[in-house]
Protein backbone atom coordinates (compact mmCIF):
# COMPACT_ATOMS: atom_id res chain seq x y z
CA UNK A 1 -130.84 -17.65 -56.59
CA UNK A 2 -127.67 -17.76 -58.95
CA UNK A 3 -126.56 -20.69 -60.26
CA UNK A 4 -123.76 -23.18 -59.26
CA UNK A 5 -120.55 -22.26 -60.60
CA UNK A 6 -119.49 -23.99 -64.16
CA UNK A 7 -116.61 -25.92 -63.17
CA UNK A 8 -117.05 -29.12 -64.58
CA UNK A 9 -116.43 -30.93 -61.28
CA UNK A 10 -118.57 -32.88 -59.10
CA UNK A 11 -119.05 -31.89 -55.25
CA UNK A 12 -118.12 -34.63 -53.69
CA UNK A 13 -120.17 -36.77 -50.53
CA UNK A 14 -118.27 -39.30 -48.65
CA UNK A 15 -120.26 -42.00 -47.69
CA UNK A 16 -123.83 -43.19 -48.94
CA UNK A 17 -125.60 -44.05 -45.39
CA UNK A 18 -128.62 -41.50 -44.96
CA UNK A 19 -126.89 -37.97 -44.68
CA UNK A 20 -124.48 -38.76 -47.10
CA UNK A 21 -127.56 -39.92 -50.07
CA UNK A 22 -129.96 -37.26 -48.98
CA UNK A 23 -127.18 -34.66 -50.02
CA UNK A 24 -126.81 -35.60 -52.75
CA UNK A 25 -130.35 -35.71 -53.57
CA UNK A 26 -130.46 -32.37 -52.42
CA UNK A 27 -127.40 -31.26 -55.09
CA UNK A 28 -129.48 -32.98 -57.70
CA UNK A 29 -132.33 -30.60 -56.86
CA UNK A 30 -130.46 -27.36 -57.10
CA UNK A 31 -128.94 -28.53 -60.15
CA UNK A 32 -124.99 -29.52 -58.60
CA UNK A 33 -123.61 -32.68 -60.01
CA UNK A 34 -122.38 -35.19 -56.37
CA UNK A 35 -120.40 -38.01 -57.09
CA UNK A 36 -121.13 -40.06 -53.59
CA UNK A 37 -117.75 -42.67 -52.75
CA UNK A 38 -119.21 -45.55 -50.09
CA UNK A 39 -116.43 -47.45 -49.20
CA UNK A 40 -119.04 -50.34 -48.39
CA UNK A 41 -120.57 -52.87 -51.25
CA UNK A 42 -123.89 -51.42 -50.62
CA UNK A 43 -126.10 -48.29 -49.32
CA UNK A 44 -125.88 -47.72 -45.96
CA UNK A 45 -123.47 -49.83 -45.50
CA UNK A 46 -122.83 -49.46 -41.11
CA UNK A 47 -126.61 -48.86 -41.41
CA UNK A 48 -126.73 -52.55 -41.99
CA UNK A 49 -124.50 -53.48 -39.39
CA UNK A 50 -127.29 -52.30 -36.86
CA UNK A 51 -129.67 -53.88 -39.35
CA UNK A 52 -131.75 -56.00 -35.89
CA UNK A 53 -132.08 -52.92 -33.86
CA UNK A 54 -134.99 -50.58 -34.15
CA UNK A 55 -135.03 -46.92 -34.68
CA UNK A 56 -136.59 -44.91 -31.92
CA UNK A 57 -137.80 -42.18 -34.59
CA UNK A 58 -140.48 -43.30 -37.57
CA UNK A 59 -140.56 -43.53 -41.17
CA UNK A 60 -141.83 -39.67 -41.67
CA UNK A 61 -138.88 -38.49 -39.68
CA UNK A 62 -136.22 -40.68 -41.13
CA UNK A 63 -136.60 -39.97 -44.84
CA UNK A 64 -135.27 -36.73 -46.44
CA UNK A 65 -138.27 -34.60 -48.50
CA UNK A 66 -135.47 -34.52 -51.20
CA UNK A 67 -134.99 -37.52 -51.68
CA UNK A 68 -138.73 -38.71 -51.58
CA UNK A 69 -139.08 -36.54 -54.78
CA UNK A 70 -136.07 -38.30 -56.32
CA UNK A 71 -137.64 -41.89 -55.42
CA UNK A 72 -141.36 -40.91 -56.54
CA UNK A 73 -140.74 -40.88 -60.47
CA UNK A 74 -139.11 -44.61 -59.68
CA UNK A 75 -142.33 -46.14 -58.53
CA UNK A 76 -141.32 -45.99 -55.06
CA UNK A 77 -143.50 -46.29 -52.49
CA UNK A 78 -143.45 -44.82 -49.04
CA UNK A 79 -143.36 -46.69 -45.87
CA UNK A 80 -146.09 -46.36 -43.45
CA UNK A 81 -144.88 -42.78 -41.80
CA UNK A 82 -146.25 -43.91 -38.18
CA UNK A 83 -144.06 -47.29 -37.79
CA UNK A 84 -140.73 -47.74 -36.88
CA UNK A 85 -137.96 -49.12 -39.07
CA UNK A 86 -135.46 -51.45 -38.31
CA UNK A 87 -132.08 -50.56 -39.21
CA UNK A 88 -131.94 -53.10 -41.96
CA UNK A 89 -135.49 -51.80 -42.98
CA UNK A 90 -134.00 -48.56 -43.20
CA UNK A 91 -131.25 -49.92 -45.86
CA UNK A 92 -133.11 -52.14 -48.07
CA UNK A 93 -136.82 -50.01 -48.03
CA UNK A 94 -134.54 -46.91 -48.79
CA UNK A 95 -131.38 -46.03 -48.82
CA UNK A 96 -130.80 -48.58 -51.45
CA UNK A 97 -133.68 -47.45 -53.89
CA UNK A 98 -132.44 -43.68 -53.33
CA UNK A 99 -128.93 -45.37 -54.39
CA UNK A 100 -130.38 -46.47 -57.58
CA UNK A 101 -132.36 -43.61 -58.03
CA UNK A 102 -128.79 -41.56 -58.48
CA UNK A 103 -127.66 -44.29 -60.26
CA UNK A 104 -123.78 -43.92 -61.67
CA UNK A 105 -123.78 -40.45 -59.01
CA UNK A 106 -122.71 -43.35 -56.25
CA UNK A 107 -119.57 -45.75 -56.40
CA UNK A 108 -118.99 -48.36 -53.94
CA UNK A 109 -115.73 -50.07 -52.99
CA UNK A 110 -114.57 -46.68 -52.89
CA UNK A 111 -112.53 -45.71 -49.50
CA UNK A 112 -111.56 -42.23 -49.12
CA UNK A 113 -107.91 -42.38 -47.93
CA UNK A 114 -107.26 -38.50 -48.01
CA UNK A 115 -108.56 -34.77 -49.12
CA UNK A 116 -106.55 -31.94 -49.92
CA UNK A 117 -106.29 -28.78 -52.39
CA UNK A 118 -104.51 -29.60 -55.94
CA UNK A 119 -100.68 -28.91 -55.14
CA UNK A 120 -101.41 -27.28 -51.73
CA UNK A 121 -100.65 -29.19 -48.78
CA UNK A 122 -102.58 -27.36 -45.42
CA UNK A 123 -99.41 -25.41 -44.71
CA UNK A 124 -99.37 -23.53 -48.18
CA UNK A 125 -101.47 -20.05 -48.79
CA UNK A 126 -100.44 -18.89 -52.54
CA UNK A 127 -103.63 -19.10 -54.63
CA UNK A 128 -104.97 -21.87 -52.36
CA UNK A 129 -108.71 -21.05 -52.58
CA UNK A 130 -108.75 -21.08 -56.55
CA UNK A 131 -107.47 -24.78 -56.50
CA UNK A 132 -110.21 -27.51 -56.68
CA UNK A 133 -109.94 -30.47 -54.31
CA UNK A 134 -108.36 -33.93 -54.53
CA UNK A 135 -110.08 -37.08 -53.09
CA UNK A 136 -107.59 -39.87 -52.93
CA UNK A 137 -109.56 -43.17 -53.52
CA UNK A 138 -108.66 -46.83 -53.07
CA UNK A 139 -110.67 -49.31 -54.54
CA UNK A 140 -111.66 -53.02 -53.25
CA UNK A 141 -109.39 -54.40 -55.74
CA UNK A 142 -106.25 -52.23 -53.77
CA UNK A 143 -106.48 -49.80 -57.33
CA UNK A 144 -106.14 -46.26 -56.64
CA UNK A 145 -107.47 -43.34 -58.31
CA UNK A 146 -107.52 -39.20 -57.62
CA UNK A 147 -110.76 -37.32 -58.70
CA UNK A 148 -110.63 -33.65 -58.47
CA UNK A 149 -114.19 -31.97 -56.57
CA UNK A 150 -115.65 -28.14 -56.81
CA UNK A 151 -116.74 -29.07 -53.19
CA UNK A 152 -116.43 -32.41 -50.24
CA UNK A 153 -119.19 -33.26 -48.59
CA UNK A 154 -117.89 -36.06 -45.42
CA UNK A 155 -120.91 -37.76 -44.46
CA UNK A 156 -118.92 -41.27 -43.35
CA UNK A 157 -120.47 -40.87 -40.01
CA UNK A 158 -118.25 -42.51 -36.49
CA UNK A 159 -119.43 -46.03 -36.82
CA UNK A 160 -116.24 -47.00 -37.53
CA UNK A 161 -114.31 -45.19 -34.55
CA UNK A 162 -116.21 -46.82 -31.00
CA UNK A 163 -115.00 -45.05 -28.20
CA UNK A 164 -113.37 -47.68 -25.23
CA UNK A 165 -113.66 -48.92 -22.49
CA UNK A 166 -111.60 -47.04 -20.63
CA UNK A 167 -113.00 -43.90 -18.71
CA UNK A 168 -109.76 -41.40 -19.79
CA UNK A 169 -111.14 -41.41 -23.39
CA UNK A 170 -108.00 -44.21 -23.96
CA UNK A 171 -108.00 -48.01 -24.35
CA UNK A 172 -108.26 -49.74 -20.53
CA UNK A 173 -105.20 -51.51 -19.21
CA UNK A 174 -105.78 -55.26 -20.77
CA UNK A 175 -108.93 -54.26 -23.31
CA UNK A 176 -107.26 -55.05 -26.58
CA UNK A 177 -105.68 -58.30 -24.83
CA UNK A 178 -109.63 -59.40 -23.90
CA UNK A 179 -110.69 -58.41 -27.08
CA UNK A 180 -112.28 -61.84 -28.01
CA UNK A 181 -114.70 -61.30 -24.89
CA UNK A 182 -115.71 -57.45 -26.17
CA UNK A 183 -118.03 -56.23 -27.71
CA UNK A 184 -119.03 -52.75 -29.53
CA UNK A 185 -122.18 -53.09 -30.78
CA UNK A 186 -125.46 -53.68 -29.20
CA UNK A 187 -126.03 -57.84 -29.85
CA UNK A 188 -128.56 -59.03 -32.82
CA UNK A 189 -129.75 -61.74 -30.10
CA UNK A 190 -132.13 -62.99 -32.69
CA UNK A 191 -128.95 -64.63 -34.50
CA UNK A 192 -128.26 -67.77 -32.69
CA UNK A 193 -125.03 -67.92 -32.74
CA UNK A 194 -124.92 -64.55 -30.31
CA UNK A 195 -127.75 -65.93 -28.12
CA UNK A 196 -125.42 -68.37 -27.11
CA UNK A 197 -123.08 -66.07 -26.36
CA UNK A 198 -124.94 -64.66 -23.97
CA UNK A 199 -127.44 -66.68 -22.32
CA UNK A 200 -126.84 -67.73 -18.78
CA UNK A 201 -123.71 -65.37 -18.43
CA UNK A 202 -123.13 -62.46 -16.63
CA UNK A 203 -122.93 -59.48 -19.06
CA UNK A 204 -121.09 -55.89 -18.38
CA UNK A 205 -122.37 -53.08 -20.85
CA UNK A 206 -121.06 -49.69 -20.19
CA UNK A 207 -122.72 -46.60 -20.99
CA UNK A 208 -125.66 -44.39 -20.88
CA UNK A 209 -127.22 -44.03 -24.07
CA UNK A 210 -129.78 -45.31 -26.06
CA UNK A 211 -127.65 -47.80 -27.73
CA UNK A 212 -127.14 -49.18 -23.75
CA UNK A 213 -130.74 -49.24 -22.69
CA UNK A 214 -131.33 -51.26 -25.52
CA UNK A 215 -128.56 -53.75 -24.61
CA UNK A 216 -130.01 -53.96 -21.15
CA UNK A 217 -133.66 -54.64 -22.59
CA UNK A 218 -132.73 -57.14 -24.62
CA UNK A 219 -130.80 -58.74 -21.97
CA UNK A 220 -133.52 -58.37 -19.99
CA UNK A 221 -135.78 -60.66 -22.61
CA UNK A 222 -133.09 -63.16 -22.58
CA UNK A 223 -132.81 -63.72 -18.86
CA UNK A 224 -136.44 -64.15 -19.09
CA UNK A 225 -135.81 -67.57 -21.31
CA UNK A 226 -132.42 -68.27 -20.20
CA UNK A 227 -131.73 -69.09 -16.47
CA UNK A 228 -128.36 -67.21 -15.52
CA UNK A 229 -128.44 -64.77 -17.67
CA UNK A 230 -127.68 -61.01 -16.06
CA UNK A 231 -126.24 -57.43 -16.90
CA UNK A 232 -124.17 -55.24 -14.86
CA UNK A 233 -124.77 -52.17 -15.98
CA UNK A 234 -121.59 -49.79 -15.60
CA UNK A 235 -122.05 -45.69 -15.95
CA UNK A 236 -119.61 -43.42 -15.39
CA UNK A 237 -121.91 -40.71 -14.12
CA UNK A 238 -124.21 -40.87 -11.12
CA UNK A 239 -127.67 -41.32 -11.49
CA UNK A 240 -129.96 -38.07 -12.23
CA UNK A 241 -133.36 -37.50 -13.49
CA UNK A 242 -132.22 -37.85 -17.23
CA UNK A 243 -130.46 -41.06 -16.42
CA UNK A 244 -133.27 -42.60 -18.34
CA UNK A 245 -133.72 -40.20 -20.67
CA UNK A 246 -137.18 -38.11 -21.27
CA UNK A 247 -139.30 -41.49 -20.89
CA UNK A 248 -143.17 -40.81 -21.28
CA UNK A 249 -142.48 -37.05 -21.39
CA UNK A 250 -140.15 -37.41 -24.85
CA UNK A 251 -141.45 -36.24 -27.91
CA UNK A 252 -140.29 -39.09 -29.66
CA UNK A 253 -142.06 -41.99 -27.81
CA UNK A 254 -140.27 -44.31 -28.72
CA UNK A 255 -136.62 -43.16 -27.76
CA UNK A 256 -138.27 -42.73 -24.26
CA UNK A 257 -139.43 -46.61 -24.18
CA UNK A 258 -136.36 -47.31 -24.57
CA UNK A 259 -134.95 -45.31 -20.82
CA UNK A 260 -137.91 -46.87 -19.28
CA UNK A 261 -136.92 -50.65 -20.53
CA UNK A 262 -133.34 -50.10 -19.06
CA UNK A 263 -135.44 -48.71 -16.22
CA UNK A 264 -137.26 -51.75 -15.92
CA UNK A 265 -134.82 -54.27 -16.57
CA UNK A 266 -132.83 -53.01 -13.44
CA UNK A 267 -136.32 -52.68 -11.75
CA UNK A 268 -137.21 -56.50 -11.95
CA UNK A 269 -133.93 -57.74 -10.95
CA UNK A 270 -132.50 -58.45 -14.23
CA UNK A 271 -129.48 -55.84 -14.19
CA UNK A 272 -127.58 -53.88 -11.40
CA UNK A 273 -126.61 -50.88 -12.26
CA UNK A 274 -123.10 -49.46 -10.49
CA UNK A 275 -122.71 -45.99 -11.26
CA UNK A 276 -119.46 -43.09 -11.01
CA UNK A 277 -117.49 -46.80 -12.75
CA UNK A 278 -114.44 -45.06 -14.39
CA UNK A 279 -112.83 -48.19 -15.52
CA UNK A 280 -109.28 -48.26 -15.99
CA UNK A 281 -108.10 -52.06 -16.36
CA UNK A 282 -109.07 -55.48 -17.70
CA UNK A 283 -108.06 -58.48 -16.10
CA UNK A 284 -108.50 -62.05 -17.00
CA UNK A 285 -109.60 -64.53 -13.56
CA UNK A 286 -110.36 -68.22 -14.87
CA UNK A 287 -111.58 -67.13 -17.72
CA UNK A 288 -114.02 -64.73 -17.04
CA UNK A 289 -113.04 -60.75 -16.99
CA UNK A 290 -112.68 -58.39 -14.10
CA UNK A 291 -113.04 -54.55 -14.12
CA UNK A 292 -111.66 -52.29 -12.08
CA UNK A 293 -112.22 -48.58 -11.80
CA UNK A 294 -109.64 -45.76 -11.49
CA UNK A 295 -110.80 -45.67 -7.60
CA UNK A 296 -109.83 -48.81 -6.84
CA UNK A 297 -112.30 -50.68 -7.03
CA UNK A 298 -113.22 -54.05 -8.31
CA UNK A 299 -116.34 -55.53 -9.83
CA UNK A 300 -117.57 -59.23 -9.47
CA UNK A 301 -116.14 -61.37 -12.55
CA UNK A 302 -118.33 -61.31 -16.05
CA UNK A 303 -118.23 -63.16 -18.69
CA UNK A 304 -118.90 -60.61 -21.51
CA UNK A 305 -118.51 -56.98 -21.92
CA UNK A 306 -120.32 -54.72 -24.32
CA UNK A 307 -119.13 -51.50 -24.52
CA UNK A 308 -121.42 -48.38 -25.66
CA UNK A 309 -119.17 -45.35 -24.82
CA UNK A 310 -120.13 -43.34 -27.96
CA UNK A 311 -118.49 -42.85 -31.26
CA UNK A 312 -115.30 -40.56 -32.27
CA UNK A 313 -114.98 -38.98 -36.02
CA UNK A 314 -111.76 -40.78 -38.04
CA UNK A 315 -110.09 -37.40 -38.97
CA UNK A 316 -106.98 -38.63 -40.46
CA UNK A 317 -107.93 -39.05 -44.35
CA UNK A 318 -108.86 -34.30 -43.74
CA UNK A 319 -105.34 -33.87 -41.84
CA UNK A 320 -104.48 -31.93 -44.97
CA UNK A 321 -107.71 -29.93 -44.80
CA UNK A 322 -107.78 -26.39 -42.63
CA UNK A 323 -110.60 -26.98 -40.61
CA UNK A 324 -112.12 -24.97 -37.27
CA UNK A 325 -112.89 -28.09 -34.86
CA UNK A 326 -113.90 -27.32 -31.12
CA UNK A 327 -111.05 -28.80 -28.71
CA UNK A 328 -113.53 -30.92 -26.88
CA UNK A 329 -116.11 -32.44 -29.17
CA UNK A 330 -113.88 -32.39 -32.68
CA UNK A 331 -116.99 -30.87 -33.51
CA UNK A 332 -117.33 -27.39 -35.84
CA UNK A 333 -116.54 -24.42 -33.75
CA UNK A 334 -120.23 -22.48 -34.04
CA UNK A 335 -121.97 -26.12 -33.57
CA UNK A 336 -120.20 -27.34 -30.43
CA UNK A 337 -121.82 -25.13 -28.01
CA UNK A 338 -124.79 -25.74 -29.14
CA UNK A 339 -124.47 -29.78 -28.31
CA UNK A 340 -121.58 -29.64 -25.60
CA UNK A 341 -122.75 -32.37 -23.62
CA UNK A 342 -120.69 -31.16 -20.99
CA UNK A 343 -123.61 -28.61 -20.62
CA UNK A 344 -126.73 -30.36 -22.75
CA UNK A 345 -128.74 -33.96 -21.96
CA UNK A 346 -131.35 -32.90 -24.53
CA UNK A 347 -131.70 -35.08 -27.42
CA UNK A 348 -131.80 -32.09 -29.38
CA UNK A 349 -130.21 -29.05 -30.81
CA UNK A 350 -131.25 -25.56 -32.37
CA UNK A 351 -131.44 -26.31 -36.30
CA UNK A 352 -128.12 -25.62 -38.03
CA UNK A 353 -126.66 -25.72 -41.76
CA UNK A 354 -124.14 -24.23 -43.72
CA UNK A 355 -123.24 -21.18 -41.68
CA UNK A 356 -122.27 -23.25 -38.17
CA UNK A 357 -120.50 -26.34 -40.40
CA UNK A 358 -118.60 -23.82 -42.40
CA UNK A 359 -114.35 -24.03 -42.12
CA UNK A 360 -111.66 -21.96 -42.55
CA UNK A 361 -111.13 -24.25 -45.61
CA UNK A 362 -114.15 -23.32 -47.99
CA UNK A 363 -116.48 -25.29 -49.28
CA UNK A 364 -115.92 -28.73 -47.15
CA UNK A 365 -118.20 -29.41 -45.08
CA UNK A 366 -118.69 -32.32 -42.04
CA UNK A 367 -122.17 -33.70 -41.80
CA UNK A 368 -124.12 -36.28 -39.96
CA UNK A 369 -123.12 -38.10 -37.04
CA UNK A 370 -119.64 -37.08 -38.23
CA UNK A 371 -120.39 -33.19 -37.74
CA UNK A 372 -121.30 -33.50 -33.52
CA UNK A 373 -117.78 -34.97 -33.05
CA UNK A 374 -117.81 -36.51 -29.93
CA UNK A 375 -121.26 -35.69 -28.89
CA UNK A 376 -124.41 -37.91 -28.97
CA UNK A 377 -127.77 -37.33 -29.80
CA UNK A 378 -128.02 -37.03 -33.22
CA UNK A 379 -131.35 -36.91 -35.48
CA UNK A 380 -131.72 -38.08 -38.97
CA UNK A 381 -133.75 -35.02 -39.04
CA UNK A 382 -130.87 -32.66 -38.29
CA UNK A 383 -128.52 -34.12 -40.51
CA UNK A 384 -131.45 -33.66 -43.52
CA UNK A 385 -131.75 -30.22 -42.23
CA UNK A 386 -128.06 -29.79 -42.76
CA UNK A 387 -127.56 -30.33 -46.46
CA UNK A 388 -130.38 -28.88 -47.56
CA UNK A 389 -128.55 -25.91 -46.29
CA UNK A 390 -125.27 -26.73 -47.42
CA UNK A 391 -126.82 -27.66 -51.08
CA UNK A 392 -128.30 -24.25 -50.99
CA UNK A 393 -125.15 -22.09 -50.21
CA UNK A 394 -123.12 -24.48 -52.88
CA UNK A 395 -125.85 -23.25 -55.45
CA UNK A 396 -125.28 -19.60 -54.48
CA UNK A 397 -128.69 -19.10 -52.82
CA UNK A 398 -127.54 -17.94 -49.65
CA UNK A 399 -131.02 -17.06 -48.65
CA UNK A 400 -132.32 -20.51 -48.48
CA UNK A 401 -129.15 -21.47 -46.82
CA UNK A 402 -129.46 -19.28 -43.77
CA UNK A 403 -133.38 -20.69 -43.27
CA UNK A 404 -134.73 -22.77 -40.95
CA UNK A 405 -137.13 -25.51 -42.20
CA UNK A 406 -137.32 -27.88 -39.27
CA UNK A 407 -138.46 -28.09 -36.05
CA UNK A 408 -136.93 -30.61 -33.57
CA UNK A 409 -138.54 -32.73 -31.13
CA UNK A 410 -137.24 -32.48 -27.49
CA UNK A 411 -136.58 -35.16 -24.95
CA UNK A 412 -138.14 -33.74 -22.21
CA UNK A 413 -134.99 -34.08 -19.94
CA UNK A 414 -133.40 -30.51 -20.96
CA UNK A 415 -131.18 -28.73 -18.51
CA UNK A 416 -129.21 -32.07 -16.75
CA UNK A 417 -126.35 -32.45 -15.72
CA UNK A 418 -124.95 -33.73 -18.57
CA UNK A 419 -122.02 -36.16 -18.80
CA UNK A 420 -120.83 -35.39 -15.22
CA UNK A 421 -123.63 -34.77 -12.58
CA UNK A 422 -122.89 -31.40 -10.56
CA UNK A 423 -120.92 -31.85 -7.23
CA UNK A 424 -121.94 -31.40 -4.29
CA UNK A 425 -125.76 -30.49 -5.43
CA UNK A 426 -127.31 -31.68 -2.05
CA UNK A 427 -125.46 -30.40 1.22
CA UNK A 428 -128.11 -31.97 3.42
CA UNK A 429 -127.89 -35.32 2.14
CA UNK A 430 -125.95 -37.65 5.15
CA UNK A 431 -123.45 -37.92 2.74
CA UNK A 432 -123.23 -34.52 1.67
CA UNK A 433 -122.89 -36.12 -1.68
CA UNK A 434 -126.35 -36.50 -3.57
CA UNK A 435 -126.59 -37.79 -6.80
CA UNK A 436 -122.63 -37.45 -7.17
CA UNK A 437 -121.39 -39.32 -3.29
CA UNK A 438 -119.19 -42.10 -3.75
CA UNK A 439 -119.69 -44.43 -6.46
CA UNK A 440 -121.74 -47.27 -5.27
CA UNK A 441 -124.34 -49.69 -6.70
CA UNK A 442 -127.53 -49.77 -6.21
CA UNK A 443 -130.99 -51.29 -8.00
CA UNK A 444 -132.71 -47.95 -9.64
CA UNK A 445 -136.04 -47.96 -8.94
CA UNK A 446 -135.29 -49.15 -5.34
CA UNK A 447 -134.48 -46.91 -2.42
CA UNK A 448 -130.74 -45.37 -2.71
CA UNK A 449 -128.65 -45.65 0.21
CA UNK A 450 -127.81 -42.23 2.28
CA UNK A 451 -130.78 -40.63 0.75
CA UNK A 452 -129.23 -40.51 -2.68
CA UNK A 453 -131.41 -39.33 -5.59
């Protein structure tokens, strides 16, 4: 191994959520100086925002071996490794004492507002490589500042960036207007305040992830205690053998409990499902909200309407940056294939690191959530895997970057049809349509009508 050249300068990691700390801790352990800038007032700061809903994978699989090391000389102990932590568990048990482990390494109140090479905008070639970065900073106060980085880490994740409602990638027709009646996040129905939001109304939640079945579940909880209360659960797909994930046959047990509560909640009565829902417009009727879909189509009127289409990177503070981003995802070039959910419903991917995140631009790097783009699926685990790589290559051991040291769990669910099911898969069917005929609804669990799937 050679050592990290002696620049002076920090490497720089945007964001302190759990990527974003456990590369630095891995910096600190091959002797490269981060300087982590969280634009939040705290560790794992959208972490927080999630804080009521529990993570599907356990302690041992959501903290980084890097970081344990860090914590251990602090008196830290670990978490049971077999239980599942809440999101706010998660923060406070954590990501906050890793925080304080690195002490002055993180700032908060710090928002990146843009990266770039000293003098070189992205058009400019001359000497560009030999010029450090810049990291344009503007503090909670509205000061700003410039700090100068060897290296840029950008581990500030998609939380920020929801995707819409609408099923063209773009805002629906009347979805900013309804705002006050939309939500983006899966509900902390603990708080009262959001019960009341939601009991004895008729709910829409769109999409097909884990962050939906969990909507529908607790839904499904409510309705038990609250007369009135019911889902209509929109996908945009048709329904397939992965529509509820791996279920008893995922590796992580708990992600698949979650496809079998959706499962269930549509089961016993407590949500419809109505699937190949493109929805294009928002309309207000008395004061409830009515979708309609690109085909036409109208649904019964709901009162509320969470929306769980996925996340989308925030790109604009690296316009200045040269980076190799697949068209689709906005993903790295050499990783997009590899989680194209165009082609992929596993909830995994081959292990990866410095080699598929590189960029034309050297030494930045996109990690975390933030490095699949567009794509879901993500694993704390392959995000750790991912800067123990990159902190490898930035300390010139290029042999440790290249390894693998982690071994994913699937979901059981491999090979579907991803995010559009495959046309015409079932000629016989009296529809000649399958999984993917017309659009219709239908309650999952029940028999589908013209054979269906």
């Amino acid at each position: 191994m050679t050592e990290a050249p002696a620049t002076g300068l920090p490497t720089v990691v945007i964001g302190a959520g759990p990527i974003g700390l456990a590369a630095a801790a891995h910096l600190v352990a091959r002797g490269v100086e981060p300087l982590v800038l969280e634009a939040g007032d705290g560790a794992g700061s959208a972490v927080r925002e999630w804080s009521h809903v529990r993570l599907f994978s356990a302690w041992a699989e959501v903290v980084d071996p890097a970081a344990e090391k860090l914590l251990s000389p602090t008196g830290w102990t670990a978490p049971d490794g077999a239980t599942y932590p809440t999101g706010g568990d998660w923060a406070a048990l954590y990501l906050q004492p890793l925080a304080d482990a690195l002490g002055t390494r993180v700032r908060f109140g710090a928002r990146v507002t843009g990266v770039s090479r000293l003098g070189r905008d992205r058009v400019v070639d001359a000497d560009r490589e030999r010029q450090p970065f810049t990291v344009h900073i503007v503090h909670t106060d509205g000061t700003e500042e410039r700090i100068t980085a060897r290296a840029v880490i950008d581990a500030s994740g998609t939380w920020s960036t929801p995707g819409p409602i609408g099923g063209d990638g773009l805002p629906a027709l009347g979805e900013r207007t309804a705002a006050d009646r939309i939500s983006y996040r899966v509900p902390d129905l603990k708080s009262p305040a959001v019960r009341a939001r939601y009991a004895g109304r008729r709910t829409a939640v769109i999409g097909s992830g884990a962050s939906a079945f969990t909507a529908l579940a607790s839904l499904a909880d409510l309705a038990k205690e609250a007369p009135g209360t019911h889902a209509v659960w929109i996908l945009r797909r048709g329904v397939s053998g992965s529509t509820f994930g791996g279920g008893e046959a995922d590796q992580l047990p708990a992600r698949g409990a979650l496809g079998l509560a959706a499962k269930a909640a549509v089961d016993n009565g407590y949500a419809d499902a109505v699937t190949g829902f493109r929805t294009t417009k928002v309309e207000n009727d008395d004061e409830q909200l009515v979708l309609t879909a690109e085909d036409g189509r109208r649904l019964d009127p709901v009162d509320e309407v969470i929306v769980l289409t996925g996340f989308r990177p925030d790109l604009t503070f690296l316009e200045e940056l040269r980076l190799g981003l697949d068209e689709r995802l906005q993903a790295p070039v050499e990783l997009a294939p590899l989680i194209d959910p165009n082609v992929h419903s596993c909830g995994t991917v081959y292990p990866h690191g410095a080699k598929e995140l590189s960029h034309p631009e050297p030494d930045v790097y996109l990690v975390g959530m933030k490095s699949y783009g567009r794509a879901p699926t993500f694993l704390a685990m392959t995000g750790y895997e991912q800067v123990r790589s990159i902190a490898a290559a930035l300390a010139g051991d290029q042999e440790a970057a290249a390894r693998v040291e982690l071994t994913l769990p699937e979901s059981g669910v491999c090979g579907g049809a991803g995010l559009f099911d495959e046309p015409d898969t079932s000629a016989a069917d009296g529809n000649g349509g399958g999984c993917c005929a017309a659009p219709t609804t239908l309650r999952i669990g029940a028999p589908a009508p013209s054979g269906g799937c």
